[in-house]
Structures are given as structure tokens and as C-alpha cells.
PDB file of N, CA and C in Angstrom:
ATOM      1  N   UNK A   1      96.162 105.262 106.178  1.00  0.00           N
ATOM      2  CA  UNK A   1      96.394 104.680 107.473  1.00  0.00           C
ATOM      3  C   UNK A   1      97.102 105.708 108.357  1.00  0.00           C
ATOM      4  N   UNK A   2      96.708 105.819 109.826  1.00  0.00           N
ATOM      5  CA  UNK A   2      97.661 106.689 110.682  1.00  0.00           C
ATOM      6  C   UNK A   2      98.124 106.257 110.800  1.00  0.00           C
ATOM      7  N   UNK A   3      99.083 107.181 111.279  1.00  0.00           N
ATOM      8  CA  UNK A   3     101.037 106.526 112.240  1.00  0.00           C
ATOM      9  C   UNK A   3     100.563 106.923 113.406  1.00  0.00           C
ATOM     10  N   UNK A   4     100.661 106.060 114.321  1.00  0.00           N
ATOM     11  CA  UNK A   4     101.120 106.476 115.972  1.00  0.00           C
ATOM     12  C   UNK A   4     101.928 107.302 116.300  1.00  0.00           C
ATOM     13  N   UNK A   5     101.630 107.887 117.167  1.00  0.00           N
ATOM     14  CA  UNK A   5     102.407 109.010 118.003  1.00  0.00           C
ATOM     15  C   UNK A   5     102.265 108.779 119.365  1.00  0.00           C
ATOM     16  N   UNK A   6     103.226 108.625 120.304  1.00  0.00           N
ATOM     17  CA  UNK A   6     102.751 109.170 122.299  1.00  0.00           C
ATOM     18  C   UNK A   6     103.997 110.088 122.840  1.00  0.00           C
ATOM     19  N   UNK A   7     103.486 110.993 123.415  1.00  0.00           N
ATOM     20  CA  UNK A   7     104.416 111.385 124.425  1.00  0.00           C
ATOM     21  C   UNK A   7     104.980 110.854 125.684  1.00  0.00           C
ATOM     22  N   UNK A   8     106.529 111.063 125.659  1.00  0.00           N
ATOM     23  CA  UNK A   8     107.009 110.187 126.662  1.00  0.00           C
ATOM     24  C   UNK A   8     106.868 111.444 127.684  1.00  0.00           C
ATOM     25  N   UNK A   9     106.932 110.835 128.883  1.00  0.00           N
ATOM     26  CA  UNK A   9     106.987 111.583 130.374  1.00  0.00           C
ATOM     27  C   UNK A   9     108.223 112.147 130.399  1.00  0.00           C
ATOM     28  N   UNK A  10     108.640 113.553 130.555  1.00  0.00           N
ATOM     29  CA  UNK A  10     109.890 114.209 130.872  1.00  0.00           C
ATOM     30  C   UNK A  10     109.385 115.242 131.587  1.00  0.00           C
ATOM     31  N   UNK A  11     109.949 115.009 132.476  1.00  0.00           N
ATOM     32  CA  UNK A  11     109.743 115.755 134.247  1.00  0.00           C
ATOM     33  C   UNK A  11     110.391 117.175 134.162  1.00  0.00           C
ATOM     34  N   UNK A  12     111.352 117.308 133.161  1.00  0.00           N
ATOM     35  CA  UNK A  12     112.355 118.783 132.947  1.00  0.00           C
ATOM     36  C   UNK A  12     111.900 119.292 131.802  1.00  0.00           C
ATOM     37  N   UNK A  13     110.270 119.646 132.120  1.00  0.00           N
ATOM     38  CA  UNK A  13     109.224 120.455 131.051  1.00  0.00           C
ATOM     39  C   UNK A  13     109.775 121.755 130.277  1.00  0.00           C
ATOM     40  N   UNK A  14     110.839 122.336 131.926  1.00  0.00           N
ATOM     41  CA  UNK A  14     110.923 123.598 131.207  1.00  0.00           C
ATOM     42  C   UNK A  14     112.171 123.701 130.591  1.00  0.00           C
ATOM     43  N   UNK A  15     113.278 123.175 130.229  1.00  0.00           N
ATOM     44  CA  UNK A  15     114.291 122.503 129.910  1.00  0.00           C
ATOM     45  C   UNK A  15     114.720 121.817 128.542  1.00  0.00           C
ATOM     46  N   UNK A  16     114.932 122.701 127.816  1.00  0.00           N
ATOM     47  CA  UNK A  16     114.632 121.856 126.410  1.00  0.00           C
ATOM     48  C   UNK A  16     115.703 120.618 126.457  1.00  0.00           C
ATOM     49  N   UNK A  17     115.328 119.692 126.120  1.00  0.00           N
ATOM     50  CA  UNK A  17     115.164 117.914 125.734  1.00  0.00           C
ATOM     51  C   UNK A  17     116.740 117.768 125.134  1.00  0.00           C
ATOM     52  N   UNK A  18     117.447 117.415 126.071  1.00  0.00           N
ATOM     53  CA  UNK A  18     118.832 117.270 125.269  1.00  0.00           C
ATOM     54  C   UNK A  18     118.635 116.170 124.684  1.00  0.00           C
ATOM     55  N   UNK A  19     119.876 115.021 123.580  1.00  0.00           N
ATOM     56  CA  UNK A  19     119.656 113.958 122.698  1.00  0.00           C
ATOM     57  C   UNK A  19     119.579 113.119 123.972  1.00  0.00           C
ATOM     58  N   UNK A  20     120.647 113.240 124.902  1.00  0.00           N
ATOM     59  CA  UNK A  20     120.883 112.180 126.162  1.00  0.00           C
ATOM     60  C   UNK A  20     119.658 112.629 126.342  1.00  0.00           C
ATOM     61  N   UNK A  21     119.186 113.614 127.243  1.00  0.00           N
ATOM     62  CA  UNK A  21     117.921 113.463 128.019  1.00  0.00           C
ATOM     63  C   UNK A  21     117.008 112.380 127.919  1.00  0.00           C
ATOM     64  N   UNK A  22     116.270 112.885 125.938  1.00  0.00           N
ATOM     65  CA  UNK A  22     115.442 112.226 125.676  1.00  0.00           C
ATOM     66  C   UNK A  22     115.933 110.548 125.951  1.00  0.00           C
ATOM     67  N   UNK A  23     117.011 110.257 125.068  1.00  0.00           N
ATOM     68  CA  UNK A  23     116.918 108.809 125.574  1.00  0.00           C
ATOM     69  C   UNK A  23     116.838 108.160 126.766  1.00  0.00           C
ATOM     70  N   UNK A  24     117.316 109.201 127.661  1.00  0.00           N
ATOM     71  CA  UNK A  24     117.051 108.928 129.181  1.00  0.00           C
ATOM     72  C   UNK A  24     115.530 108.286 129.371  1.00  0.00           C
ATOM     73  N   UNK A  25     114.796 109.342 128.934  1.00  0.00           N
ATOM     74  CA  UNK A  25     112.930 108.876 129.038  1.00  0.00           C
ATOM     75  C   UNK A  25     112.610 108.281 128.547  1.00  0.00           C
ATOM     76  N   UNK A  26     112.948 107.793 126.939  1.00  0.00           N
ATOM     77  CA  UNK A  26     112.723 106.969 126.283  1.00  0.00           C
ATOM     78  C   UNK A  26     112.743 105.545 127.093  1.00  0.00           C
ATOM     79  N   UNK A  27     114.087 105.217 127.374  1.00  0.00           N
ATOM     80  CA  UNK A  27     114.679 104.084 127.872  1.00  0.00           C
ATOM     81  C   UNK A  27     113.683 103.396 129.237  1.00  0.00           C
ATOM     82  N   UNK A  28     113.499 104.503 130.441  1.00  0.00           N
ATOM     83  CA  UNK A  28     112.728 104.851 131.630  1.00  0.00           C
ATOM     84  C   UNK A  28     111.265 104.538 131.057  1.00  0.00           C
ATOM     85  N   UNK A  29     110.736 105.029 130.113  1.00  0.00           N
ATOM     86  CA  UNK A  29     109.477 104.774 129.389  1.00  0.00           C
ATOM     87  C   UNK A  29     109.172 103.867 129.431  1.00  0.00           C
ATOM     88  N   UNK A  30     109.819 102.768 128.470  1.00  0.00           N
ATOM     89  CA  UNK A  30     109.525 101.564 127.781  1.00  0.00           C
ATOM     90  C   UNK A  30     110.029 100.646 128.696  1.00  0.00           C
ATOM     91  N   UNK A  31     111.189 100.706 129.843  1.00  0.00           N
ATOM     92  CA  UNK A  31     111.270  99.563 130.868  1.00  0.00           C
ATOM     93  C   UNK A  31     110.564 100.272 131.657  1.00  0.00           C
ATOM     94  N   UNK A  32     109.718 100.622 131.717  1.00  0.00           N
ATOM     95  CA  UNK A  32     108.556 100.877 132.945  1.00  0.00           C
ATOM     96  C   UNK A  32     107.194  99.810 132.209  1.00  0.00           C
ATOM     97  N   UNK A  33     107.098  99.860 130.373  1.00  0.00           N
ATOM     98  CA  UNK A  33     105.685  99.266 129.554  1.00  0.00           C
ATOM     99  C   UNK A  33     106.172  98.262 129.674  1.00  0.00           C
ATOM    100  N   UNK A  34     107.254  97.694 129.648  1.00  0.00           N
ATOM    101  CA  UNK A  34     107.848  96.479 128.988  1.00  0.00           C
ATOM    102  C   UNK A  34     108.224  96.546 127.776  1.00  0.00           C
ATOM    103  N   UNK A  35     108.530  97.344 126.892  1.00  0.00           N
ATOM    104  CA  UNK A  35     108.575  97.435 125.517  1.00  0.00           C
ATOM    105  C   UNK A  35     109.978  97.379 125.307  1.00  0.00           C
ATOM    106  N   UNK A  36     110.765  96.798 124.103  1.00  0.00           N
ATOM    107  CA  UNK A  36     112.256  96.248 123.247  1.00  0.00           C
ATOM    108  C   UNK A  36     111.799  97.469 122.915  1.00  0.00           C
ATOM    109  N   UNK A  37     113.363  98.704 123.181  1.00  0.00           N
ATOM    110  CA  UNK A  37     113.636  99.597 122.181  1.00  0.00           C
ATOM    111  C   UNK A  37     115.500  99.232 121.326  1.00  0.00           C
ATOM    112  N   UNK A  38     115.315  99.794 120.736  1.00  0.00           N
ATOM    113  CA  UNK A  38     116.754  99.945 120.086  1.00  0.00           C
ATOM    114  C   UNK A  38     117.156 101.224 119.394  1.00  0.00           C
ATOM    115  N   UNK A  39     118.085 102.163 120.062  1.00  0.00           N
ATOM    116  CA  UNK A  39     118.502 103.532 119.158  1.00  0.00           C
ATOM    117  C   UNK A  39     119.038 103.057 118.433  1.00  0.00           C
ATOM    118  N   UNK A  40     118.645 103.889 116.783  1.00  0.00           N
ATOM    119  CA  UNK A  40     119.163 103.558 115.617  1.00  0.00           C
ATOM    120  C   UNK A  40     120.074 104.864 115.186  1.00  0.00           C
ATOM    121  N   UNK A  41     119.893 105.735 115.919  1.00  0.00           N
ATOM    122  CA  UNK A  41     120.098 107.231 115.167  1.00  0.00           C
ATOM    123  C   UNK A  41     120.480 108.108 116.471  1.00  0.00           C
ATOM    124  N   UNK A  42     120.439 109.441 116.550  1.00  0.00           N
ATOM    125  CA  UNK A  42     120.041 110.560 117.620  1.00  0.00           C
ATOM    126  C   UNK A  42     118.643 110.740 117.754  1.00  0.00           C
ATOM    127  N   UNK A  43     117.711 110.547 116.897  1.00  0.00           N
ATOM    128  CA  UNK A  43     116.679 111.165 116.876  1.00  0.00           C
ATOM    129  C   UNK A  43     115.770 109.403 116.241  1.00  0.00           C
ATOM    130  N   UNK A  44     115.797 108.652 116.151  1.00  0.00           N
ATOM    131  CA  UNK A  44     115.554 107.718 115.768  1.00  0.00           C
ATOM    132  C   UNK A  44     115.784 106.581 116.313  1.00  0.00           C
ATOM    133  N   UNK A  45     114.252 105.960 117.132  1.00  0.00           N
ATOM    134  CA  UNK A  45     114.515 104.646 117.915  1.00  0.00           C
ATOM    135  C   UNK A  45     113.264 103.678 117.061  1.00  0.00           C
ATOM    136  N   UNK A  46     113.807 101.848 117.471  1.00  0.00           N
ATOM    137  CA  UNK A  46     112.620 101.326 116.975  1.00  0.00           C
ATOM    138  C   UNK A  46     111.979 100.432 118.629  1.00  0.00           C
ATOM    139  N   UNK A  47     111.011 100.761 118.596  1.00  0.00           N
ATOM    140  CA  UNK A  47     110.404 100.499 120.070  1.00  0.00           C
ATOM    141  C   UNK A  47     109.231  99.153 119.007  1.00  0.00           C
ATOM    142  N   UNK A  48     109.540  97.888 120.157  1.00  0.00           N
ATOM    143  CA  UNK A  48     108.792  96.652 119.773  1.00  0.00           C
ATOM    144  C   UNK A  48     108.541  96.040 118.277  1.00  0.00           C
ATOM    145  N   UNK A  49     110.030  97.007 117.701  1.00  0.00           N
ATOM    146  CA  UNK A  49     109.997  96.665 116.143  1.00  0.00           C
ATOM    147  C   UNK A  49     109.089  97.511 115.500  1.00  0.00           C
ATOM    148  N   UNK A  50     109.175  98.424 115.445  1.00  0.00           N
ATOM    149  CA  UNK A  50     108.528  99.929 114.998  1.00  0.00           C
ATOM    150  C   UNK A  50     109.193 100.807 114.994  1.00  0.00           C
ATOM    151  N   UNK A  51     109.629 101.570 113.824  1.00  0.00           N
ATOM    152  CA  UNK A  51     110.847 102.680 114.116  1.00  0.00           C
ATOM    153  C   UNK A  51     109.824 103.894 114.164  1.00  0.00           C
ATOM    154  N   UNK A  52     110.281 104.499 114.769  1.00  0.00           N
ATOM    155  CA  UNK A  52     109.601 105.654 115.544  1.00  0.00           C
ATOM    156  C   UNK A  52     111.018 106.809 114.824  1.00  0.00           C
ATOM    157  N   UNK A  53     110.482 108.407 114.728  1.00  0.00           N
ATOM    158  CA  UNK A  53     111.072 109.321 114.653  1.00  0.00           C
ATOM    159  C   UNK A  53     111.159 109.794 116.062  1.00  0.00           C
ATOM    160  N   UNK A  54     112.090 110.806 116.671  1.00  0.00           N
ATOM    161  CA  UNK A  54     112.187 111.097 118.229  1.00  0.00           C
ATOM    162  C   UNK A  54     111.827 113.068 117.826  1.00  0.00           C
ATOM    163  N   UNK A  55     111.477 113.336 118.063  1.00  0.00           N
ATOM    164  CA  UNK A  55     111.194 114.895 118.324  1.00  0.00           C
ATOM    165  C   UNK A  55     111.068 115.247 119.780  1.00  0.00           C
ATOM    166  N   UNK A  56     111.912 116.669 120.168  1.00  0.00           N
ATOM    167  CA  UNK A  56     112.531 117.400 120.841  1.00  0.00           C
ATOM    168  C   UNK A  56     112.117 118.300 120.953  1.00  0.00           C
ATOM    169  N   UNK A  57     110.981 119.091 121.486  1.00  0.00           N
ATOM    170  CA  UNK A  57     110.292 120.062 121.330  1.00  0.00           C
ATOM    171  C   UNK A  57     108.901 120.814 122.072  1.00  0.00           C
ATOM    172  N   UNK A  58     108.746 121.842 121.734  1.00  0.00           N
ATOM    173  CA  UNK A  58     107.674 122.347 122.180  1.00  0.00           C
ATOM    174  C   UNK A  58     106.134 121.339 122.277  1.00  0.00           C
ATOM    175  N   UNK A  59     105.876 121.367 123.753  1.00  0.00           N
ATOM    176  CA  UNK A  59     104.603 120.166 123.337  1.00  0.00           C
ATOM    177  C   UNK A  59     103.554 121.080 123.164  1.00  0.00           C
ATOM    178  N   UNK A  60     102.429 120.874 122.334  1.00  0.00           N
ATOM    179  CA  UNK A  60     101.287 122.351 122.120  1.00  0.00           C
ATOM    180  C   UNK A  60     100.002 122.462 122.630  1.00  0.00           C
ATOM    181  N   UNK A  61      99.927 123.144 123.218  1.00  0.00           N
ATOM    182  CA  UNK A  61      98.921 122.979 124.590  1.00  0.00           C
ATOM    183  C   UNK A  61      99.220 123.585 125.649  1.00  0.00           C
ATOM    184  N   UNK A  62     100.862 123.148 126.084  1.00  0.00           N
ATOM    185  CA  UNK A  62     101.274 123.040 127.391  1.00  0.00           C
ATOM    186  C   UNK A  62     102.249 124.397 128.155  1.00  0.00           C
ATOM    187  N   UNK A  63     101.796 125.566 127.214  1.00  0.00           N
ATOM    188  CA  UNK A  63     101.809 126.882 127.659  1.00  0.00           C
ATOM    189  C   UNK A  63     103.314 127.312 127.768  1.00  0.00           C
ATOM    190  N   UNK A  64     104.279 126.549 127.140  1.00  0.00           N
ATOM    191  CA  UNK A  64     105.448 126.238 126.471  1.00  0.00           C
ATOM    192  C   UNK A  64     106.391 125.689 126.653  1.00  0.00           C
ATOM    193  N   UNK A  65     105.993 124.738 127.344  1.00  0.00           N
ATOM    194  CA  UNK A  65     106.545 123.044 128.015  1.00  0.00           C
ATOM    195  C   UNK A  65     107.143 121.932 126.781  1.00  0.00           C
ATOM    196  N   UNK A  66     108.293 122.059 127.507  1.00  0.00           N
ATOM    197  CA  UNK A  66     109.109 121.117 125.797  1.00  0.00           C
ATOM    198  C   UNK A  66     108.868 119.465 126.496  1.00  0.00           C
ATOM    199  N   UNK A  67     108.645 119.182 125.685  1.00  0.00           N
ATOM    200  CA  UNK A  67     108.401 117.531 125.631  1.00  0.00           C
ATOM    201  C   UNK A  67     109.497 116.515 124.594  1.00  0.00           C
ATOM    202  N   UNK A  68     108.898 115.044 124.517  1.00  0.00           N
ATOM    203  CA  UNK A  68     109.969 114.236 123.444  1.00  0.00           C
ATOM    204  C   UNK A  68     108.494 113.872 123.480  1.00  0.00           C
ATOM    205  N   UNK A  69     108.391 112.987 121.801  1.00  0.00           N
ATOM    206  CA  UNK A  69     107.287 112.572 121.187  1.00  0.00           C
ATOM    207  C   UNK A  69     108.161 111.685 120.382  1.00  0.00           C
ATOM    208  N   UNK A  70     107.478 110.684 120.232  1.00  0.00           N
ATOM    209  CA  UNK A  70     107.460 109.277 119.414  1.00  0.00           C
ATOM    210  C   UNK A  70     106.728 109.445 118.448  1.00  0.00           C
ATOM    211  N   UNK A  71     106.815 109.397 117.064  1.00  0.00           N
ATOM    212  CA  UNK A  71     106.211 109.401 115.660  1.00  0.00           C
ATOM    213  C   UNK A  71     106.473 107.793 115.154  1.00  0.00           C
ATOM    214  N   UNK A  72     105.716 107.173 114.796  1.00  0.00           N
ATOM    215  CA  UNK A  72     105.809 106.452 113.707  1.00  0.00           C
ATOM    216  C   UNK A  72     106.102 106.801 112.479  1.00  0.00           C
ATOM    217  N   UNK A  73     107.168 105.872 111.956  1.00  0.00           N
ATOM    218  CA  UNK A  73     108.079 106.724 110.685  1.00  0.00           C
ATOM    219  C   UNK A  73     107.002 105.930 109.388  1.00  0.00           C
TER     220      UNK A  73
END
């Protein structure tokens, strides 16, 4: 079975992803979908009852634009 993954929108591409940041987008993300998150961790949220891993990082593709990504744990 896959795990889900999406990238959240972070506007400060070139800027690597502080812990605040990301939750900043996270948070902005999901009250923009409608989606229940809850931080469990620094790096670890559960969005609509799904814990998700949080990664901070290079997105690949994007010519070296750091992003936050949602993993299904």
C-alpha cells in the first residue's frame, strides 16, 4: 500500500524551512482545506487523524527551492 505525501505552499522557497516556519504553512494549509491538524512533535503532525512525518527540505525539481512535505508515517 502507498503512503501519501503533498507539499505544503511556502512562499520563502529560498529560505530554508525553520520548525516555526513550517508550522506556520502547515497550520495556513489545512485552515485554508478545512482539515483538524494536531502537532505531536517538531517534525510530526496528525492532519484529519493521520500522522504525517514533516520534512524540511530541498524540494527536487525545483532548481534548489526548499519546501515542507507531509509523509504519511
Amino acid at each position: 500500500m502507498f503512503k501519501q505525501s503533498f507539499w505544503v505552499p511556502y512562499e520563502e522557497s529560498d529560505t530554508y524551512p525553520t520548525i516555526t516556519k513550517a508550522h506556520q504553512a502547515i497550520v495556513k494549509y489545512c485552515e485554508e482545506n478545512g482539515h483538524s491538524y494536531e502537532f505531536t512533535g517538531d517534525d510530526e503532525v496528525i492532519i484529519d487523524n493521520k500522522p504525517y512525518e514533516v520534512y524540511r527540505g530541498y524540494e527536487p525539481g525545483s532548481r534548489g527551492n526548499y519546501g515542507i512535505k507531509c509523509k504519511e508515517k
